[in-house]
Protein backbone atom coordinates (compact mmCIF):
# COMPACT_ATOMS: atom_id res chain seq x y z
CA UNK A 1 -1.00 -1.65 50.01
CA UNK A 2 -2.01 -1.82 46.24
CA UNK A 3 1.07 -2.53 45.17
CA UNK A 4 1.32 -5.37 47.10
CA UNK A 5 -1.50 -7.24 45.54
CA UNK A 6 -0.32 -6.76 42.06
CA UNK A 7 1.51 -9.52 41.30
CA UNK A 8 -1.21 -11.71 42.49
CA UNK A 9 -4.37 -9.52 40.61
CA UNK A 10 -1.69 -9.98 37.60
CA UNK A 11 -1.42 -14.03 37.67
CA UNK A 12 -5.25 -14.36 38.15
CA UNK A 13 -5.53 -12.98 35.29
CA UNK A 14 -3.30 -15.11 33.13
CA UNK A 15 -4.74 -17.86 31.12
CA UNK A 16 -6.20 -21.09 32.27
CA UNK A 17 -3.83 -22.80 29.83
CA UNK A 18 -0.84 -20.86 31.23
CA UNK A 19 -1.59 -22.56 34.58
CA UNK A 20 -1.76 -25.69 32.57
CA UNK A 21 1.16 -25.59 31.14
CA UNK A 22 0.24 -25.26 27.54
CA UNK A 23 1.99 -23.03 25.59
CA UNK A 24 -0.31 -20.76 23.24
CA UNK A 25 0.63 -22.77 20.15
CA UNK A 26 -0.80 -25.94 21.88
CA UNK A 27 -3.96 -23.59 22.50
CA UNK A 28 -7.10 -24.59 20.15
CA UNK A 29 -7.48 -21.81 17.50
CA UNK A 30 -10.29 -20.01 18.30
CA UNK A 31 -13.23 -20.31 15.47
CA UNK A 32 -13.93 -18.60 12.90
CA UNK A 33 -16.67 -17.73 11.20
CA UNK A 34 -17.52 -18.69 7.39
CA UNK A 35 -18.60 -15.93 5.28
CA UNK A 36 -20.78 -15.74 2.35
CA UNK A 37 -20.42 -13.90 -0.70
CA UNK A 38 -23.60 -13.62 -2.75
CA UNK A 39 -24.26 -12.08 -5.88
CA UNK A 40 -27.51 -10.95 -7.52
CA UNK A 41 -28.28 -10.17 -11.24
CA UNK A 42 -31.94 -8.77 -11.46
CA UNK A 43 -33.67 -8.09 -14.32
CA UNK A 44 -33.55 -5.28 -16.14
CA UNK A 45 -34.82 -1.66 -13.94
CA UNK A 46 -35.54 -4.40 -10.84
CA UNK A 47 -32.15 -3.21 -8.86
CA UNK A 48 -33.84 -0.35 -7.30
CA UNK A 49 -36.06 -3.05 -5.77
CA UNK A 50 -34.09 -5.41 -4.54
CA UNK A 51 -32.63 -2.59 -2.72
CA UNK A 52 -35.12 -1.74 -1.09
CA UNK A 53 -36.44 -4.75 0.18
CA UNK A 54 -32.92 -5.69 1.43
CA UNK A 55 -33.07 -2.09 3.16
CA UNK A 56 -36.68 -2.20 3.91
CA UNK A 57 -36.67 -6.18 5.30
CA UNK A 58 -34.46 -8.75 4.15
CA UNK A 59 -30.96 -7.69 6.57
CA UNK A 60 -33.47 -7.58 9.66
CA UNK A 61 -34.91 -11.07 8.95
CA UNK A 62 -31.12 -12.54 8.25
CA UNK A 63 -30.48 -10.88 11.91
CA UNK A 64 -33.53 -13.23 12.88
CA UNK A 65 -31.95 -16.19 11.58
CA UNK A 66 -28.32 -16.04 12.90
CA UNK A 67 -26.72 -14.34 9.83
CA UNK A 68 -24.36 -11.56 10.37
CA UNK A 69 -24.37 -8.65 7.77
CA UNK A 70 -20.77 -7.68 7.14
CA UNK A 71 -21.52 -5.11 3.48
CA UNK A 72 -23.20 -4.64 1.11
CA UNK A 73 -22.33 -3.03 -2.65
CA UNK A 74 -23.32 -1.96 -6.18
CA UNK A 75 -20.74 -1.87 -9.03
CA UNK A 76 -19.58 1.52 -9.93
CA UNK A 77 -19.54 0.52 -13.69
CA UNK A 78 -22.21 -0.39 -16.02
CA UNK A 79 -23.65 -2.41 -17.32
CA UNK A 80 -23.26 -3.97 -13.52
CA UNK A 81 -24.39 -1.19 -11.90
CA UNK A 82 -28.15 -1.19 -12.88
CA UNK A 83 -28.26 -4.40 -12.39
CA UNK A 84 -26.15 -6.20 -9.31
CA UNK A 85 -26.20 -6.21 -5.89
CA UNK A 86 -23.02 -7.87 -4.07
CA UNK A 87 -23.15 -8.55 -0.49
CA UNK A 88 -21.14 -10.66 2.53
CA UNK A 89 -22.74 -12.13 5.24
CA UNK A 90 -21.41 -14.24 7.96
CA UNK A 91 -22.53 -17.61 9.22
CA UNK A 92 -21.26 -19.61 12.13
CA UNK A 93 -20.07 -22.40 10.37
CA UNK A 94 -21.09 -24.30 6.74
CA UNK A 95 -23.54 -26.09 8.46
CA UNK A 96 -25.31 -23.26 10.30
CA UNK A 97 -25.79 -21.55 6.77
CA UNK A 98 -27.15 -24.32 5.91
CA UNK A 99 -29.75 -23.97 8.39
CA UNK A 100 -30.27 -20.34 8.58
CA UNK A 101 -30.97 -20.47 4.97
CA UNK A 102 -33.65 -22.96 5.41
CA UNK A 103 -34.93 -21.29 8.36
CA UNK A 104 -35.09 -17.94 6.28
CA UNK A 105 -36.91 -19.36 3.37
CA UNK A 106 -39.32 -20.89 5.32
CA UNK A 107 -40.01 -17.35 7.08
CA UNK A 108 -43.68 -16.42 7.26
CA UNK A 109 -43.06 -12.99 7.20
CA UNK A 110 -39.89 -13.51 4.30
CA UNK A 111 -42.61 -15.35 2.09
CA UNK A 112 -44.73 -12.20 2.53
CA UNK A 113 -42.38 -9.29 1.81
CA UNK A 114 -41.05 -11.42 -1.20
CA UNK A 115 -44.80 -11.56 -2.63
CA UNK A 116 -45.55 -8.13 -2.02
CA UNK A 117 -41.92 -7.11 -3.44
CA UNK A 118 -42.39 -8.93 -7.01
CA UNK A 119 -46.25 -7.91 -7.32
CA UNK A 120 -44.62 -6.43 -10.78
CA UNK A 121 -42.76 -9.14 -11.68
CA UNK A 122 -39.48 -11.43 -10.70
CA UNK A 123 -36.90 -9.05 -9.02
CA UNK A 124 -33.67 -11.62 -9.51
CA UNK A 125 -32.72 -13.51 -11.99
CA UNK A 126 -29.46 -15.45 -10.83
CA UNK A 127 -27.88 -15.81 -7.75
CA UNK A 128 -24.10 -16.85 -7.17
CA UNK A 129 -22.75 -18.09 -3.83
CA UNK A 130 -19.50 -18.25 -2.68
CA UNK A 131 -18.84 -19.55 0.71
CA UNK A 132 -15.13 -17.94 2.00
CA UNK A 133 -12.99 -18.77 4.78
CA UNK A 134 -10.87 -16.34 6.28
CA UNK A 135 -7.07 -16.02 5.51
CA UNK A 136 -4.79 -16.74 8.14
CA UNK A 137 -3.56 -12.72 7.91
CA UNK A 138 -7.10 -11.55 7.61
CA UNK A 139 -8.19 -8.51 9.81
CA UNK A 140 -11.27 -9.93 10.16
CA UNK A 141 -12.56 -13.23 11.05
C-alpha cells in the first residue's frame, strides 16, 4: 500500500518553483551572509587580555547583537604573536553590521567589561576591518 503513495509523497515534496515552472537557474540565489575580518594590534604584553575578555565576554555579547562567530586566531610567528588577535565574524548583510556594531558599542554591559578590562591601561591599539563576501566556490557561506 506504501508503495503506492510514493510517487505522490515524492512530488509534494518537489519545489514550489518546480510546480511553477521555473527552472533552478531562474531560482533567486539564496543569501549570503557578509563576513568580517578584523584585526587587532594591542600594545605591548596587552594580548593576554584581549583574550580574555573576548573569552570571558565580548563573543557572548556579539551573540546578543546578531553577529555570528565563525574563528578566531593568534599568529604562530613573532613579533605577531604577542601582539595580534585575528578573528571572522558573520553579519547578515553590510547594513546589519552596521547596526550590530552600533548596537554593541552602545551595550551597557560592553561599556562595563571594557572599563573594567583596561583598568591598567588601553588593551588595543589599531583595529583593521575587512568586510568579505563569499566566493562563488566557497564551502561556506
Amino acid at each position: 500500500m506504501v508503495r503506492k503513495f510514493l510517487p505522490t509523497i515524492a512530488l509534494a515534496l518537489l519545489p514550489a518553483a518546480y510546480w511553477m515552472g521555473m527552472s533552478h537557474s531562474a531560482q533567486a540565489q539564496p543569501k549570503t551572509r557578509v563576513f568580517e575580518m578584523r584585526t587587532y594590534t594591542t600594545n605591548e604584553g596587552k594580548l593576554p587580555d584581549l583574550e580574555k575578555r573576548f573569552r570571558d565576554h565580548t563573543m557572548r555579547i556579539f551573540g546578543h547583537h546578531g553577529m555570528t562567530n565563525i574563528a578566531y586566531w593568534v599568529p604562530q610567528d613573532a613579533p605577531k604573536a604577542q601582539n595580534t588577535l585575528i578573528y571572522v565574524i558573520a553579519h547578515e548583510s553590510r547594513d546589519a553590521a552596521k547596526k550590530n556594531w552600533d548596537d554593541f558599542r552602545n551595550d551597557a554591559e560592553w561599556k562595563k567589561v571594557a572599563a573594567e578590562s583596561e583598568t591598567n591601561g588601553k588593551i588595543v591599539s589599531k583595529v583593521e576591518s575587512v568586510f568579505m563576501d563569499p566566493a562563488d566556490f566557497s564551502p561556506m557561506k
